[in-house]
Every structure is written in structure tokens, then in C-alpha cells.
Protein backbone atom coordinates (compact mmCIF):
# COMPACT_ATOMS: atom_id res chain seq x y z
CA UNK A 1 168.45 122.47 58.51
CA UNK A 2 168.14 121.24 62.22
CA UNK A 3 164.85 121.08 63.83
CA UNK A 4 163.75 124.29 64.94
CA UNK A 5 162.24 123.58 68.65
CA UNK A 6 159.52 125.86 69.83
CA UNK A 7 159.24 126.32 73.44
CA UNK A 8 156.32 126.08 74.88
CA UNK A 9 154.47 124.74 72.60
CA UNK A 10 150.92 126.42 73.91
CA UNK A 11 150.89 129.90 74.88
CA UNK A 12 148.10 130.89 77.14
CA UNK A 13 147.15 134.55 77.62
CA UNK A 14 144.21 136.25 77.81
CA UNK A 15 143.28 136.25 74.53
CA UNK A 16 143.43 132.69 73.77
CA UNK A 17 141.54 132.56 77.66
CA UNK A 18 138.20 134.54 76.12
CA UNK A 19 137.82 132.61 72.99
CA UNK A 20 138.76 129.28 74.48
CA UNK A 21 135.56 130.24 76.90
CA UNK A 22 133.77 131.55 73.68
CA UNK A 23 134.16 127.69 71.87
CA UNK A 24 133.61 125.87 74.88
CA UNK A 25 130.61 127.53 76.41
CA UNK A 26 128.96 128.30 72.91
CA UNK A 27 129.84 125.38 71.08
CA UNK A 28 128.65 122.81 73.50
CA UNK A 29 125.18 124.76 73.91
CA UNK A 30 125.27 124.54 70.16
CA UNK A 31 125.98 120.39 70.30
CA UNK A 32 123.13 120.24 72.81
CA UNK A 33 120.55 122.19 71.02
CA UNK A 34 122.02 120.14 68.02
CA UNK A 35 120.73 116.47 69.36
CA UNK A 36 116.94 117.66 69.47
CA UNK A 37 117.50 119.59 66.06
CA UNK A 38 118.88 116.43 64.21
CA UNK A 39 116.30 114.31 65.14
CA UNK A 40 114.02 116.55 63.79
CA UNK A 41 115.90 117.00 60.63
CA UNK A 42 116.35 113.81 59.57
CA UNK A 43 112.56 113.32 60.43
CA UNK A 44 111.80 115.22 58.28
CA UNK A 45 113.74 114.49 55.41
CA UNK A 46 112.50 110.83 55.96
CA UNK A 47 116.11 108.99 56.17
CA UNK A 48 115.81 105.22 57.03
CA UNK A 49 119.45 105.24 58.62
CA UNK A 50 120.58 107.85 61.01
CA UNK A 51 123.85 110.00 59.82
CA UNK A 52 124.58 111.65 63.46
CA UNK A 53 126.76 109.66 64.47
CA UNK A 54 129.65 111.11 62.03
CA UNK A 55 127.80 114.62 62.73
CA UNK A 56 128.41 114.80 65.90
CA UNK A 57 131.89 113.68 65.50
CA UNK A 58 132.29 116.09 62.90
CA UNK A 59 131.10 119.09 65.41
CA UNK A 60 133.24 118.05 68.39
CA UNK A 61 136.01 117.65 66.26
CA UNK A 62 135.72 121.24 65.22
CA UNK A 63 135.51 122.47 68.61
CA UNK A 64 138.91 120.46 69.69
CA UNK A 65 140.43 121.84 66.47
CA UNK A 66 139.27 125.56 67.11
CA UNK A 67 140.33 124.73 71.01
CA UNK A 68 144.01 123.86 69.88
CA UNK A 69 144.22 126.07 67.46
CA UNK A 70 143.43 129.54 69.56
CA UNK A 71 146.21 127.67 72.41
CA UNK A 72 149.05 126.89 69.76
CA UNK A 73 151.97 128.68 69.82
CA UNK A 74 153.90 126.31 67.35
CA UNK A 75 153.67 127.40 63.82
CA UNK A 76 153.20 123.91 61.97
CA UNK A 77 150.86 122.75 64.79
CA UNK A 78 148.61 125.87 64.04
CA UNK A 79 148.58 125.23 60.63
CA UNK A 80 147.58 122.02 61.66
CA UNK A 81 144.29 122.73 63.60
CA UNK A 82 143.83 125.65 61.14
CA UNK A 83 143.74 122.80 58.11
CA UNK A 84 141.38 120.48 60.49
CA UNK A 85 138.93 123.15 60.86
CA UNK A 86 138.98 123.27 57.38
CA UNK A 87 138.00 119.66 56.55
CA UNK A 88 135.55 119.62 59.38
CA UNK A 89 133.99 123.05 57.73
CA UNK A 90 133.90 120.97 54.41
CA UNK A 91 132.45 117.58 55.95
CA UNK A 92 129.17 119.91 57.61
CA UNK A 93 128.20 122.08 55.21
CA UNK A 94 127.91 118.87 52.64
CA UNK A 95 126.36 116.69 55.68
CA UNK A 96 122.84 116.63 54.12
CA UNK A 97 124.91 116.15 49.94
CA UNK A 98 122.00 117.36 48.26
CA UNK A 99 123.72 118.87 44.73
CA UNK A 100 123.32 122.50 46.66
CA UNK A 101 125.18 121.50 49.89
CA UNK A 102 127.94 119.43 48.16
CA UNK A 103 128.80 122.77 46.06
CA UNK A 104 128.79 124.71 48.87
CA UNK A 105 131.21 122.21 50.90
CA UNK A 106 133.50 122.25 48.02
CA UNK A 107 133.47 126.33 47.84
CA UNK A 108 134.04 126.41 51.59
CA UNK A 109 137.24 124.00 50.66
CA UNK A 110 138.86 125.86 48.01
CA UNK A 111 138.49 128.95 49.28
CA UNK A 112 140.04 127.95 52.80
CA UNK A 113 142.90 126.37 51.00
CA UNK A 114 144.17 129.51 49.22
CA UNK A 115 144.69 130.96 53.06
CA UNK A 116 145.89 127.80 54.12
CA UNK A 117 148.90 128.20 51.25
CA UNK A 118 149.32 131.82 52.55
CA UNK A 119 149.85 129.98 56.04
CA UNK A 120 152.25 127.45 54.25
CA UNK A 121 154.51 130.35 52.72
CA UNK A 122 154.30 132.39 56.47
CA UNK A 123 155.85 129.16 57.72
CA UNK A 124 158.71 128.64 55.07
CA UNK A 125 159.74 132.21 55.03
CA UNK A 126 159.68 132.25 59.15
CA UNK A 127 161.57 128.97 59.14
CA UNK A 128 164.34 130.01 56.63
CA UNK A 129 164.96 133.71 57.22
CA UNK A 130 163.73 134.60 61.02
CA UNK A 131 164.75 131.18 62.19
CA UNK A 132 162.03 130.32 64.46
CA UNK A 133 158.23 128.91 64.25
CA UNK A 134 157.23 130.49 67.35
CA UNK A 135 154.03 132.94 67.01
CA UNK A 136 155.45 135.06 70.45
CA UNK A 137 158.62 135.23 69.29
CA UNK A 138 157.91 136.32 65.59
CA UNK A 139 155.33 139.34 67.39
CA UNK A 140 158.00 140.40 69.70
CA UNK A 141 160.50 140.79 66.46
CA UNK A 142 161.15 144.66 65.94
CA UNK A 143 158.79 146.10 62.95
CA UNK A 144 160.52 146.36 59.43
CA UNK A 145 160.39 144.55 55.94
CA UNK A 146 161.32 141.06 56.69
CA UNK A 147 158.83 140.56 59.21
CA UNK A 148 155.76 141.92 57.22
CA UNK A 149 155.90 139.84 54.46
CA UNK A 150 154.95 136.35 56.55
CA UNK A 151 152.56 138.30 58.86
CA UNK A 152 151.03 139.39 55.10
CA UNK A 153 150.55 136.02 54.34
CA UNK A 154 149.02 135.67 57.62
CA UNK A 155 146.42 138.05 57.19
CA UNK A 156 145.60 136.71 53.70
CA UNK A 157 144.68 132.95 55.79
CA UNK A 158 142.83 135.19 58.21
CA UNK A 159 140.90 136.71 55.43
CA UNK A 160 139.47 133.89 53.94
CA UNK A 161 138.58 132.23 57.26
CA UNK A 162 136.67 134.77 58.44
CA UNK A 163 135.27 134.91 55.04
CA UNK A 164 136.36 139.35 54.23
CA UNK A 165 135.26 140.76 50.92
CA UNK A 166 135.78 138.94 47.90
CA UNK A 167 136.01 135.44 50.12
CA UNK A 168 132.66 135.75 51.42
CA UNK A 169 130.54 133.18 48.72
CA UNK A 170 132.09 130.44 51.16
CA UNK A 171 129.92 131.77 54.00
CA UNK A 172 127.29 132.27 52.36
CA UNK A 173 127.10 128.78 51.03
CA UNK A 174 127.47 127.45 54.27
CA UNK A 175 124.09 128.58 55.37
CA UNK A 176 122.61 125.14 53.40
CA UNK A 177 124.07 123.46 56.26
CA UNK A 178 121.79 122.01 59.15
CA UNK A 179 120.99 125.39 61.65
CA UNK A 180 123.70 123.83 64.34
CA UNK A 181 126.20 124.13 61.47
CA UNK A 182 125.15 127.33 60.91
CA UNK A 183 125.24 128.59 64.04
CA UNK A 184 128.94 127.20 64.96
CA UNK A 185 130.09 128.66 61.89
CA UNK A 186 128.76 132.07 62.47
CA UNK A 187 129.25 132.29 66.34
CA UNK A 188 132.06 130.60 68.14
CA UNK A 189 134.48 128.63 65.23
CA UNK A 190 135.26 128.83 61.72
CA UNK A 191 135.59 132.45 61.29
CA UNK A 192 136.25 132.87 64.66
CA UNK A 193 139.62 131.57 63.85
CA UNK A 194 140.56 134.08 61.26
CA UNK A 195 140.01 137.20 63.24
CA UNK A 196 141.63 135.73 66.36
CA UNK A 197 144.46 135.39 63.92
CA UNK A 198 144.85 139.33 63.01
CA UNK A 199 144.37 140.02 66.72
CA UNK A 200 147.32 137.85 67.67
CA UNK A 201 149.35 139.13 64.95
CA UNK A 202 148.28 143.09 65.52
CA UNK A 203 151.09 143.84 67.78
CA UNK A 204 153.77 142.92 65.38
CA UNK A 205 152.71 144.91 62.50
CA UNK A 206 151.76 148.45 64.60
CA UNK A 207 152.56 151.04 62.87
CA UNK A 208 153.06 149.76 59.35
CA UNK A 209 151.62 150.31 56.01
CA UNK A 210 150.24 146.50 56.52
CA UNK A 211 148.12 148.04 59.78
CA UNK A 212 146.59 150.98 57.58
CA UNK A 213 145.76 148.38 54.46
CA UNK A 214 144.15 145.92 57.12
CA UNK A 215 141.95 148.40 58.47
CA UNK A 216 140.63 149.22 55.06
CA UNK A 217 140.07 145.85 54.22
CA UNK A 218 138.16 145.54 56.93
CA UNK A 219 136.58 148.86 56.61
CA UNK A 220 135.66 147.99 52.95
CA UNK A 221 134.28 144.85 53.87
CA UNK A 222 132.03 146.17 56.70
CA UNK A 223 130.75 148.93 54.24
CA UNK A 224 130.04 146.60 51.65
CA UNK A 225 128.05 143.54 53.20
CA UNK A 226 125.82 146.44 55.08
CA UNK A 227 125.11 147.76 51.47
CA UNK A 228 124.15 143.91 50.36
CA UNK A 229 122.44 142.76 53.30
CA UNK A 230 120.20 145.94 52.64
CA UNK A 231 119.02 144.22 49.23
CA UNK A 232 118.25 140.58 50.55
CA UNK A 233 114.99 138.85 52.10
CA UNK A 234 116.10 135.79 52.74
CA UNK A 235 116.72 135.64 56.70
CA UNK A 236 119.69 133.04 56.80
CA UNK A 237 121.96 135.33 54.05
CA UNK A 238 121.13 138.84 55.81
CA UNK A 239 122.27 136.83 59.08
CA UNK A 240 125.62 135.73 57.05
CA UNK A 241 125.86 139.17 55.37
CA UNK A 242 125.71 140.36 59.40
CA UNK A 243 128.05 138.29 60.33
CA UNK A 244 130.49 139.06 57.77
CA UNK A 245 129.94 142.63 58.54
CA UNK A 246 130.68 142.25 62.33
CA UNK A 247 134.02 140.52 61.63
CA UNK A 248 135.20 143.49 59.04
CA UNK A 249 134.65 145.83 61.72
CA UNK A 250 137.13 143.60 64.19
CA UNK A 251 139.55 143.20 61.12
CA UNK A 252 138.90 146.92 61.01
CA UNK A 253 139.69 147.68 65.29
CA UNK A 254 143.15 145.22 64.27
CA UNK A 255 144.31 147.73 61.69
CA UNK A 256 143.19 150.56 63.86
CA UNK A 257 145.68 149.24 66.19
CA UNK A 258 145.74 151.41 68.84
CA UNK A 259 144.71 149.58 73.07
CA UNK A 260 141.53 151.05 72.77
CA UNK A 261 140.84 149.49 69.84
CA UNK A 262 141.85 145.96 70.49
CA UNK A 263 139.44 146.21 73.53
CA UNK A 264 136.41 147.32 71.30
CA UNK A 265 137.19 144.16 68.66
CA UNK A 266 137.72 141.94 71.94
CA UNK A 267 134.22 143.06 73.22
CA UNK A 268 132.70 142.82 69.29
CA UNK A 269 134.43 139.24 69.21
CA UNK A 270 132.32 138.47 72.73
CA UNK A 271 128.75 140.21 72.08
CA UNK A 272 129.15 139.00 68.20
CA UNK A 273 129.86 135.43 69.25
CA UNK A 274 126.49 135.44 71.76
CA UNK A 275 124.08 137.04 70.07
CA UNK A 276 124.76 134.71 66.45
């Protein structure tokens, strides 16, 4: 095969506009808050040599990452951010590696990686049957069954990212994490990612039995972390149960699929994002 060249490279449109403002604002009021917070932290678990240095790396990282990743219009260089997110998702949540944290890094890892190979397959099947890697010009392909099957696979990396009923231990564990960590994860990156992914990709699948089952599956999961958060009184996992909630119902306004729609799970994505 010859190279497949993707022009441009970065698409910017309004989507990509709000949550580039979402991870920029948010996430650097999260850094800053994060500098007092870490002092604190490590105060108080008495640590004779400071480990913020690589934390802070870690967290800026994440915010490039989640930057690139929203602009990228290249399939293998969203894949790429998509996977760094990953690893920088891993490296927080096991910042403090207690046994607890370390176990929930690792969860957070696995789990990613099964979407990750769902965003592997997208990628072969675009490359070698639709003949392109571009994410505008696979949405702009008319509806029918060779285009649903890599925007499936798509939806599957979105689910786990934004951690959707049965993928949602990973979130959960995260909430070991240091409160900054928690806070990115649940606001402005991480599953940010994955529902920015089935709003980009809602367009191409209008229409189609895949809209109606992602609307359930978001449905589903809304209706089901509501019933558990119900049952739990520990703050941090009704929070995560919340959150989890929240991004169902924006999964949900992507099947839905209708302009109206899209605006409500924009506005969700917004409000969510500040308030978390």
C-alpha cells in the first residue's frame, strides 16, 4: 500500500473549539489548585522526597494529549493522543502506589486498552476498504454497511473512555487518586475524550440501527448508575456514579441524533465539565 496522506491534519470546528476551551480553562485551574493540594498531600503522608515533579508532568501531559487529541483529524495521530491519555490516566491514579491505587491504575489500563484495539481495527478496516484515515472524510461517507462497522468500533473506544456500563470499575477506581486527579478525570479529560468521540462520529451514523443501539447504551447506563449511586455513602463514588450518569445521557443525546439533541449533549458536556 502507498501512504495514505490526510489533509489537513487538524480540523478545527466548533466542536473541537468548546472542549479545547473546556481542557484549557478547567484543566489549568485544576493544575493551580493542584500545587497547594500536593503540598498538603504529601505533608501529610510524611514523604521525605517530593514526587511532583513527575505529577505535574504527568497532568500537563494529559492536557496536551486531550488538546491534540479533540484537534486531530488524522486517524493514527488520534489514536495516538487517545493511547497517551491512556498512560497518563494509568501513571495518576497509581501516583500515591499504595496496593489500592496501583490496582486501580492497572484497571484503568486494561480497560482503556480493549477500546484502544477497537480504535486499532477502526483504523485497519478504514485504511484497507474506505481508503482514507481522515475522520471528515469517513463522516461525510454516505450511510450503509461498510461504514458502520469502523464507526462501531469507534463507539466501543468511546465507551470505555468515558467509562459506560459494564466499563465503569475503571472510574471508579480512579477516585484513590489525589483530588486534582480526580477532578481532571471527571471534568475536563479522560472521559471527556470518549463522548467527544460519539459526538464527532454522530453525523455519520444518523439514521442507523448503530444510532438507536447507542442511545440505549447510553440510556441504560444513565438509568443504571442513578439506581447505584442511590445505594452508596461514600461522597467520592456517588460523585463518579454522577459522573458516569451525566456522560450516558450525552452518549444518549448522540444516539438521539437529531440538531436539537446534539445542542442539549453540547450544553451537558459544558455545565457537566464546570460543575465536576
Amino acid at each position: 500500500h502507498t501512504p495514505v496522506e490526510v489533509e489537513p491534519t487538524f480540523h478545527i470546528d466548533q466542536l473541537s473549539i468548546i472542549l479545547c476551551l473546556i481542557i484549557c480553562i478547567i484543566g489549568s485551574l485544576i493544575c493551580i489548585y493542584g500545587t497547594k493540594y500536593m503540598e498538603d498531600h504529601e505533608r501529610h503522608l510524611g514523604l521525605e522526597k517530593t514526587k511532583q515533579p513527575r505529577f505535574f508532568f504527568y497532568m500537563v501531559m494529559f492536557l496536551g494529549a486531550m488538546n491534540g487529541l479533540v484537534f486531530a483529524n488524522n486517524l493514527l495521530w488520534l489514536c495516538f493522543f487517545w493511547e497517551v491519555t491512556t498512560l497518563c490516566c494509568y501513571a495518576l491514579i497509581r501516583h500515591d502506589e499504595t496496593p489500592e491505587a496501583i490496582e486501580g491504575g492497572l484497571r484503568a489500563l486494561w480497560m482503556n486498552l480493549i477500546g484502544g484495539a477497537g480504535f486499532v481495527f477502526a483504523i485497519i478496516y478504514a485504511f484497507n476498504r474506505l481508503g482514507t484515515l481522515s475522520l471528515v472524510e469517513i463522516i461525510q461517507i454516505p450511510s450503509g454497511p461498510l461504514i458502520l462497522l469502523p464507526l462501531a468500533f469507534l463507539c466501543l473506544a468511546a465507551f470505555t473512555k468515558s467509562a459506560q456500563v459494564p466499563f465503569q470499575s475503571w472510574l471508579l477506581g480512579a477516585m484513590v487518586a489525589p483530588t486534582p486527579v480526580s477532578a481532571l478525570h471527571h471534568s475536563s479529560t479522560m472521559v471527556n475524550a470518549g463522548v467527544y468521540m460519539a459526538l464527532r462520529i454522530a453525523p455519520a451514523f444518523q439514521g442507523t440501527a448503530l444510532s438507536t443501539a447507542v442511545a440505549v447504551f447510553g440510556g441504560f447506563t444513565f438509568m443504571t448508575t442513578a439506581i447505584l449511586a442511590i445505594s452508596q455513602s461514600e461522597a467520592k463514588r456517588v460523585l463518579a456514579y454522577s459522573t458516569i450518569g451525566n456522560l450516558g445521557l450525552i452518549i444518549l443525546c448522540a444516539g438521539v441524533n437529531t440538531p436539537l439533541a446534539i445542542t442539549a449533549a453540547m450544553t451537558l458536556l459544558v455545565f457537566h465539565a464546570i460543575s465536576k
